[in-house]
Protein backbone atom coordinates (compact mmCIF):
# COMPACT_ATOMS: atom_id res chain seq x y z
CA UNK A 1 8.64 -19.41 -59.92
CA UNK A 2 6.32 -18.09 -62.24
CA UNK A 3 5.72 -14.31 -62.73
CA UNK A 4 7.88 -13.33 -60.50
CA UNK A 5 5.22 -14.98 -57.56
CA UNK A 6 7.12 -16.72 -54.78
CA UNK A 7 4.26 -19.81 -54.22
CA UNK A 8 4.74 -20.52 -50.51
CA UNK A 9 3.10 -23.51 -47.97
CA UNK A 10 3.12 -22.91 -44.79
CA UNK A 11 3.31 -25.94 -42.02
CA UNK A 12 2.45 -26.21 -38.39
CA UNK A 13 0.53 -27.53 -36.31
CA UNK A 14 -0.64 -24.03 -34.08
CA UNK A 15 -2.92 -22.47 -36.10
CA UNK A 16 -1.80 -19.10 -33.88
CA UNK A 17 1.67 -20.04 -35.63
CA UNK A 18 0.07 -20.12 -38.98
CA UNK A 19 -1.49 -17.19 -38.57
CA UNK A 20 1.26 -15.63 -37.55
CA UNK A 21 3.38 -15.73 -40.81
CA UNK A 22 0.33 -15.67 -42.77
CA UNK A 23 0.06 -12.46 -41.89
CA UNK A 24 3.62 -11.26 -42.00
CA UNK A 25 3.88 -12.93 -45.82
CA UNK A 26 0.21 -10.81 -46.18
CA UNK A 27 2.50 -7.53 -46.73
CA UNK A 28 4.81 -8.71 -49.34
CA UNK A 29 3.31 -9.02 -53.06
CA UNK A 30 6.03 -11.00 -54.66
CA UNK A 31 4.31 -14.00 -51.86
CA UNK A 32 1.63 -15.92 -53.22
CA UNK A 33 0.48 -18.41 -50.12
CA UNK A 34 -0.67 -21.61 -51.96
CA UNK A 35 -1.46 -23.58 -49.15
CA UNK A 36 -1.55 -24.15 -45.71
CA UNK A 37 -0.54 -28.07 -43.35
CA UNK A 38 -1.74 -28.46 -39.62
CA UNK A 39 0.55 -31.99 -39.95
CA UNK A 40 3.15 -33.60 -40.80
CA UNK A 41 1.09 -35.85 -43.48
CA UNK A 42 -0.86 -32.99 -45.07
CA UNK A 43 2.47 -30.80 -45.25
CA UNK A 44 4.12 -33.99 -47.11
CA UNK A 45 1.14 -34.14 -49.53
CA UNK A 46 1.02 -29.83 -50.37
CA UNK A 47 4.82 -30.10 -50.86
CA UNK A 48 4.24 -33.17 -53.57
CA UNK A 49 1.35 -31.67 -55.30
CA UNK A 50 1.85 -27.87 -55.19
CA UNK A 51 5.70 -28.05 -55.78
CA UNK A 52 6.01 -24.71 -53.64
CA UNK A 53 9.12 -22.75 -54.07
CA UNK A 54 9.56 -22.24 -50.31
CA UNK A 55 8.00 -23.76 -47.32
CA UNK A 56 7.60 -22.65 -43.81
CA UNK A 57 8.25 -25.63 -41.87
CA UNK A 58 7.66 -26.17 -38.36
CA UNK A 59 10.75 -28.73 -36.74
CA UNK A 60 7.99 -30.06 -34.05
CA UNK A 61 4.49 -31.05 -34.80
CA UNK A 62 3.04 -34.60 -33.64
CA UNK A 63 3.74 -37.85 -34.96
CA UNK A 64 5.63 -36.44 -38.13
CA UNK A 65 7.71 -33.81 -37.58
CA UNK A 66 9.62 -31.07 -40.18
CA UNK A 67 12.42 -33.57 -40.38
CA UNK A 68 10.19 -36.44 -41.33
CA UNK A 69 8.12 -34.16 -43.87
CA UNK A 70 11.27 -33.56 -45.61
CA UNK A 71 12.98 -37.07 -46.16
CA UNK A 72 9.55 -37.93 -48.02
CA UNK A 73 9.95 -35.40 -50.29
CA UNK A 74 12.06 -36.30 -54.22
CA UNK A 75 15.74 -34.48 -54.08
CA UNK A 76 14.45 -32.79 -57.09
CA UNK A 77 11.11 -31.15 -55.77
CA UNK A 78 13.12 -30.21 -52.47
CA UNK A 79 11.89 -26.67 -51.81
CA UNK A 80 13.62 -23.65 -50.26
CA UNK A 81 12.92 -24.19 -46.40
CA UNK A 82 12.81 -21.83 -43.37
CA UNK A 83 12.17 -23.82 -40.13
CA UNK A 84 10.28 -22.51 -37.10
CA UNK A 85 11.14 -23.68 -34.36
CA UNK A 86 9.92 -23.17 -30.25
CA UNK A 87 13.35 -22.50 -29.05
CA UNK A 88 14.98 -25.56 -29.62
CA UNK A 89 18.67 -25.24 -29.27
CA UNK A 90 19.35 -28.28 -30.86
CA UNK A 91 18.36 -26.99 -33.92
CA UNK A 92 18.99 -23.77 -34.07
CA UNK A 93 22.84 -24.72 -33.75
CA UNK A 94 22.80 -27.36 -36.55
CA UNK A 95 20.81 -25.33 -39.12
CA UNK A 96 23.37 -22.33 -38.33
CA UNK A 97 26.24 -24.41 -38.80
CA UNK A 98 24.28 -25.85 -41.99
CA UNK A 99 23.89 -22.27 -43.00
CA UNK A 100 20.18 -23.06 -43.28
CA UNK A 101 17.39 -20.75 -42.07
CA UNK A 102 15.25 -20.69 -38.83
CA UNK A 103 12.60 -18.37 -36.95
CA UNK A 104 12.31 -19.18 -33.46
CA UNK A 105 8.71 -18.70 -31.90
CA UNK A 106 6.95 -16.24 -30.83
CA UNK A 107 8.50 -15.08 -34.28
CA UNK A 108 10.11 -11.41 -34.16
CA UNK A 109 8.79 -9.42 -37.01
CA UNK A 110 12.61 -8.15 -38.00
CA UNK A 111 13.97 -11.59 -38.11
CA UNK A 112 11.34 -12.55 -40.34
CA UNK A 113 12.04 -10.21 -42.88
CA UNK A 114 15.48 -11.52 -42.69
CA UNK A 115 14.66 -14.84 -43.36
CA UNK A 116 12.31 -13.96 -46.25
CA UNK A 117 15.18 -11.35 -47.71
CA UNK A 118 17.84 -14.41 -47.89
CA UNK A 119 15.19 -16.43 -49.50
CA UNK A 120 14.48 -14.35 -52.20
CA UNK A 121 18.04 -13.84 -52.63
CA UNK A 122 18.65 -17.69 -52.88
CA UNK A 123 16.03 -18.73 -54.91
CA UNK A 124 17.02 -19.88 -58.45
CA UNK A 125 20.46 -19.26 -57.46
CA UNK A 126 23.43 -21.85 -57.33
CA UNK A 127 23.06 -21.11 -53.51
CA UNK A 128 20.05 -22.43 -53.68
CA UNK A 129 21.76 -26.29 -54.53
CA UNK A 130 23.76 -25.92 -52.55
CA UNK A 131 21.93 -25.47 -49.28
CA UNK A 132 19.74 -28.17 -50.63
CA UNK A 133 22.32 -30.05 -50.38
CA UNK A 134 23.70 -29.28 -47.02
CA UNK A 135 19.93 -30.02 -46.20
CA UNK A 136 19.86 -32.98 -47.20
CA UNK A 137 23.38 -34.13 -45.51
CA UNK A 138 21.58 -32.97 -42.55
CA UNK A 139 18.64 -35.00 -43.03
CA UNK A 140 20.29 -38.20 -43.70
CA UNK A 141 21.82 -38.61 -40.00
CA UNK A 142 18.26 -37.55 -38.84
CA UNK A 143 17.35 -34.75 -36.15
CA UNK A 144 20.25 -32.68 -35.14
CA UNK A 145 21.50 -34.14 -31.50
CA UNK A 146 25.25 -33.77 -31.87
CA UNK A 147 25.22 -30.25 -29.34
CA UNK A 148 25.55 -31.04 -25.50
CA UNK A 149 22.32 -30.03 -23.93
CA UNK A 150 21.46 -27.33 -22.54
CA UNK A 151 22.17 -26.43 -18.93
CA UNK A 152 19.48 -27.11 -17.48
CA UNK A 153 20.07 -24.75 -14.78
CA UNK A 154 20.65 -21.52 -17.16
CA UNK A 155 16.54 -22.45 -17.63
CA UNK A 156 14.05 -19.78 -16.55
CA UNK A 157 13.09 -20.04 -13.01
CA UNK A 158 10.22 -17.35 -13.18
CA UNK A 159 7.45 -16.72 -16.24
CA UNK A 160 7.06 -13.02 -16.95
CA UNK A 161 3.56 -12.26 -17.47
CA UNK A 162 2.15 -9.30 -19.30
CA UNK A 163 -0.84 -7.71 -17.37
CA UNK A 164 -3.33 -4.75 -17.61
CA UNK A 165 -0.73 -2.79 -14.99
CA UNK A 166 2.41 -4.32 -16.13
CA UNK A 167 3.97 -7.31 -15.93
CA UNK A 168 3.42 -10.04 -13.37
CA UNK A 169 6.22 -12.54 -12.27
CA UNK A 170 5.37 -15.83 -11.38
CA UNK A 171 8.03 -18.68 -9.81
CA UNK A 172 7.90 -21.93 -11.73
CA UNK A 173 7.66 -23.73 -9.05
CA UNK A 174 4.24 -22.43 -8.55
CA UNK A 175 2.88 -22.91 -11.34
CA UNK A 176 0.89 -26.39 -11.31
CA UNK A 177 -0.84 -26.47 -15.47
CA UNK A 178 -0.82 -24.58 -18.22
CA UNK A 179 -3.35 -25.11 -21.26
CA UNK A 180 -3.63 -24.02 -24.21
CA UNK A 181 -6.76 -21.72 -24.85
CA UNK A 182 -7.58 -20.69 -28.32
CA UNK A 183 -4.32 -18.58 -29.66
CA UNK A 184 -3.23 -18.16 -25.92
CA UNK A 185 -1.83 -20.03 -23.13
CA UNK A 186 -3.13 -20.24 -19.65
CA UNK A 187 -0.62 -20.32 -17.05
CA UNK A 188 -2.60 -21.37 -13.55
CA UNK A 189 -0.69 -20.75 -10.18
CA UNK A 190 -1.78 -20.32 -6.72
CA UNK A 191 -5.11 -21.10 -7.85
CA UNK A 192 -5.51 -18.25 -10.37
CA UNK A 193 -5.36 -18.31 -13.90
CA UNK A 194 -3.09 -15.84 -15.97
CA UNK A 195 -3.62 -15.81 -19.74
CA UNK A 196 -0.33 -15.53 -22.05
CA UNK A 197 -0.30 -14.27 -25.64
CA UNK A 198 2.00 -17.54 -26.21
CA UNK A 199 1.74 -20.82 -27.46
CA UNK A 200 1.58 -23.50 -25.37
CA UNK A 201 4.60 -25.35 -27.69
CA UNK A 202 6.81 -21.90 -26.98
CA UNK A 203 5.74 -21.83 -23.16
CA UNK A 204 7.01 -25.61 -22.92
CA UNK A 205 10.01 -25.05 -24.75
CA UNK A 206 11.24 -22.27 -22.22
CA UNK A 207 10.78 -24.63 -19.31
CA UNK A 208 13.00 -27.36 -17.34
CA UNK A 209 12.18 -30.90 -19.39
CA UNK A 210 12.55 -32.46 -15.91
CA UNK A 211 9.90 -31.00 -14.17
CA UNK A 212 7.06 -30.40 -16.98
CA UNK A 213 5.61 -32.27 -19.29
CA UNK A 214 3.40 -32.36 -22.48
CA UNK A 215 0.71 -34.82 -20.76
CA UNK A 216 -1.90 -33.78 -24.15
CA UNK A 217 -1.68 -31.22 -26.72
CA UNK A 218 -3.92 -28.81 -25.01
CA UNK A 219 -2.28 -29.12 -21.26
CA UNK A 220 1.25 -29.23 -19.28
CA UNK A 221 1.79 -30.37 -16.02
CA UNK A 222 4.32 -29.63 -13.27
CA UNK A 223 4.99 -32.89 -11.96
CA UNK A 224 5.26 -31.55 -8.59
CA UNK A 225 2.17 -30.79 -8.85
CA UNK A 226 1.18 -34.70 -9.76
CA UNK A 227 -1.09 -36.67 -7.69
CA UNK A 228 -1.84 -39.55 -9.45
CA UNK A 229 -1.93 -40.90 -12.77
CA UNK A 230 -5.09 -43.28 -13.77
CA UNK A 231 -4.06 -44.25 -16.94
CA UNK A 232 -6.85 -46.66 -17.19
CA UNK A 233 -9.11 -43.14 -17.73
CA UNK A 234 -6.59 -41.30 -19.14
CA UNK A 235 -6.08 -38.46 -16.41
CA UNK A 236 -4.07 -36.85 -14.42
CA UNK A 237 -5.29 -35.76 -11.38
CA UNK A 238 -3.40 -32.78 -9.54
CA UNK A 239 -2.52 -32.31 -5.86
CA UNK A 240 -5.65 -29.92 -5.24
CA UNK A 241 -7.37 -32.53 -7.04
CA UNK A 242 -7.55 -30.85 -10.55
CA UNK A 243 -8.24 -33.64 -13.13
CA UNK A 244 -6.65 -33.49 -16.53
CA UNK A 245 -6.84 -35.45 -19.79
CA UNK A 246 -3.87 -37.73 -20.64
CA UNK A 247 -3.32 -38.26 -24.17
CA UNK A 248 -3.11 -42.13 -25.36
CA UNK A 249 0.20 -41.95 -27.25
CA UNK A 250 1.88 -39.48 -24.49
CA UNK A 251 0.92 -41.66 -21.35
CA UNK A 252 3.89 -43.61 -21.25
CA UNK A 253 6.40 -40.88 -21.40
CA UNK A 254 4.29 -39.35 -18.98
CA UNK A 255 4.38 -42.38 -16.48
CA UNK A 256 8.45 -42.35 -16.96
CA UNK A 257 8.53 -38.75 -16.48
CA UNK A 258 6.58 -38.85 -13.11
CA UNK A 259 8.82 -42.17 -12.23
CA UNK A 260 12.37 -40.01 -12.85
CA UNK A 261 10.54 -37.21 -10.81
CA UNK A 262 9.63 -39.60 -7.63
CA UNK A 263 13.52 -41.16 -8.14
């Protein structure tokens, strides 16, 4: 570190997310942001080139994820890392039993300053080694999958809604798409359309894996709610006959998804 500056990157792929801790780091003046990766490529290159002394690294972002980032980068220019991750249980239990640090989206403001108070703490410190050492025992067997999933049936079976007058509840089972919309999520149901100060990453994270799926990185789809999938045009056309875009690179977990559904 130099003058006391903690020089910080921040990666993921939401720029909500970004914005998010950009703004919490905003009110600290030891934090000195030095740059910012909507990838997994461009976080690998910051982390080379800037040598940050910490790094705010996202666990799931598209073809290169925060594991991946990390085994690219030199033992020796291994920064301090907090992950953010979108509820996923999997990790949250290996980097507590690694005694390394995690926010979980949306991120709560307290926890935050938790995670940034241990990082100061550990920074230049023989702690520091230590848990970049544990760090990188954990990244040589790859993403953490040792933990039994998660029962699927302790899952949320309704999405709480904030509204003008309160908050509305709707049943999963209603709810046919959701896509993303700027920094919020639209949840559609019954033919209406509910916006959600959420990302669409968090909002799939909190639902069953069996019954929605990422079909492009601005929409999810309740396969219930499935019609028919045209993968020669890349859609996905609904039961009331919404169509939707299919992403190229998700279309065949998409058709296996639909297939386990049917079975």
């Amino acid at each position: 570190m130099t003058a006391d500056l903690i020089r910080v990157v921040i990666a993921d792929d939401e720029p909500i997310a970004r914005r998010g801790i950009r703004n919490l780091l905003a009110q600290h003046r030891d934090i000195d942001i030095v740059g910012e990766a909507r990838n997994g490529k461009d976080a690998v290159r910051l982390l080379k080139t800037l040598l940050p002394d910490l790094v705010f690294l996202d666990v799931q972002m598209p073809e290169m994820d925060g594991f991946a980032v990390l085994r690219e980068i030199p033992r020796d220019r291994m920064p301090a890392v907090i992950f953010v991750t979108a509820y996923d249980i999997f990790a949250v239990r290996a980097f507590e039993a690694h005694a390394l640090d995690y926010l979980v989206k949306p991120v709560n403001d307290e926890r935050f300053e938790d995670a940034l108070t241990r990082a100061r703490e550990r920074l230049g410190s023989k702690e520091a080694l230590g848990l970049s050492r544990r760090l990188i025992s954990l990244l040589a067997v790859g993403e953490p999958t040792s933990e039994p999933a998660p029962d699927l049936a302790t899952l949320p079976r309704r999405l709480v809604i904030p509204t003008s007058n309160g908050n509305l509840v709707v049943d999963v089972r209603d709810v046919s798409w959701i896509e993303a919309d700027d920094y919020y999520a639209a949840v559609h149901s019954k033919g209406k359309r509910h916006l959600v100060r959420e990302s669409l990453t968090s909002l799939e994270s909190r639902l069953n894996g069996l019954e929605f799926v990422r079909i492009h990185r601005t929409a999810i789809v309740n396969l219930a709610h499935v019609r028919e999938i045209k993968a020669a045009d890349s859609a996905v056309i609904l039961l009331d006959g919404t169509r939707l875009p299919l992403s190229r690179r998700r279309r065949r977990r998409v058709q296996l998804a639909v297939r386990r559904f049917a079975g």
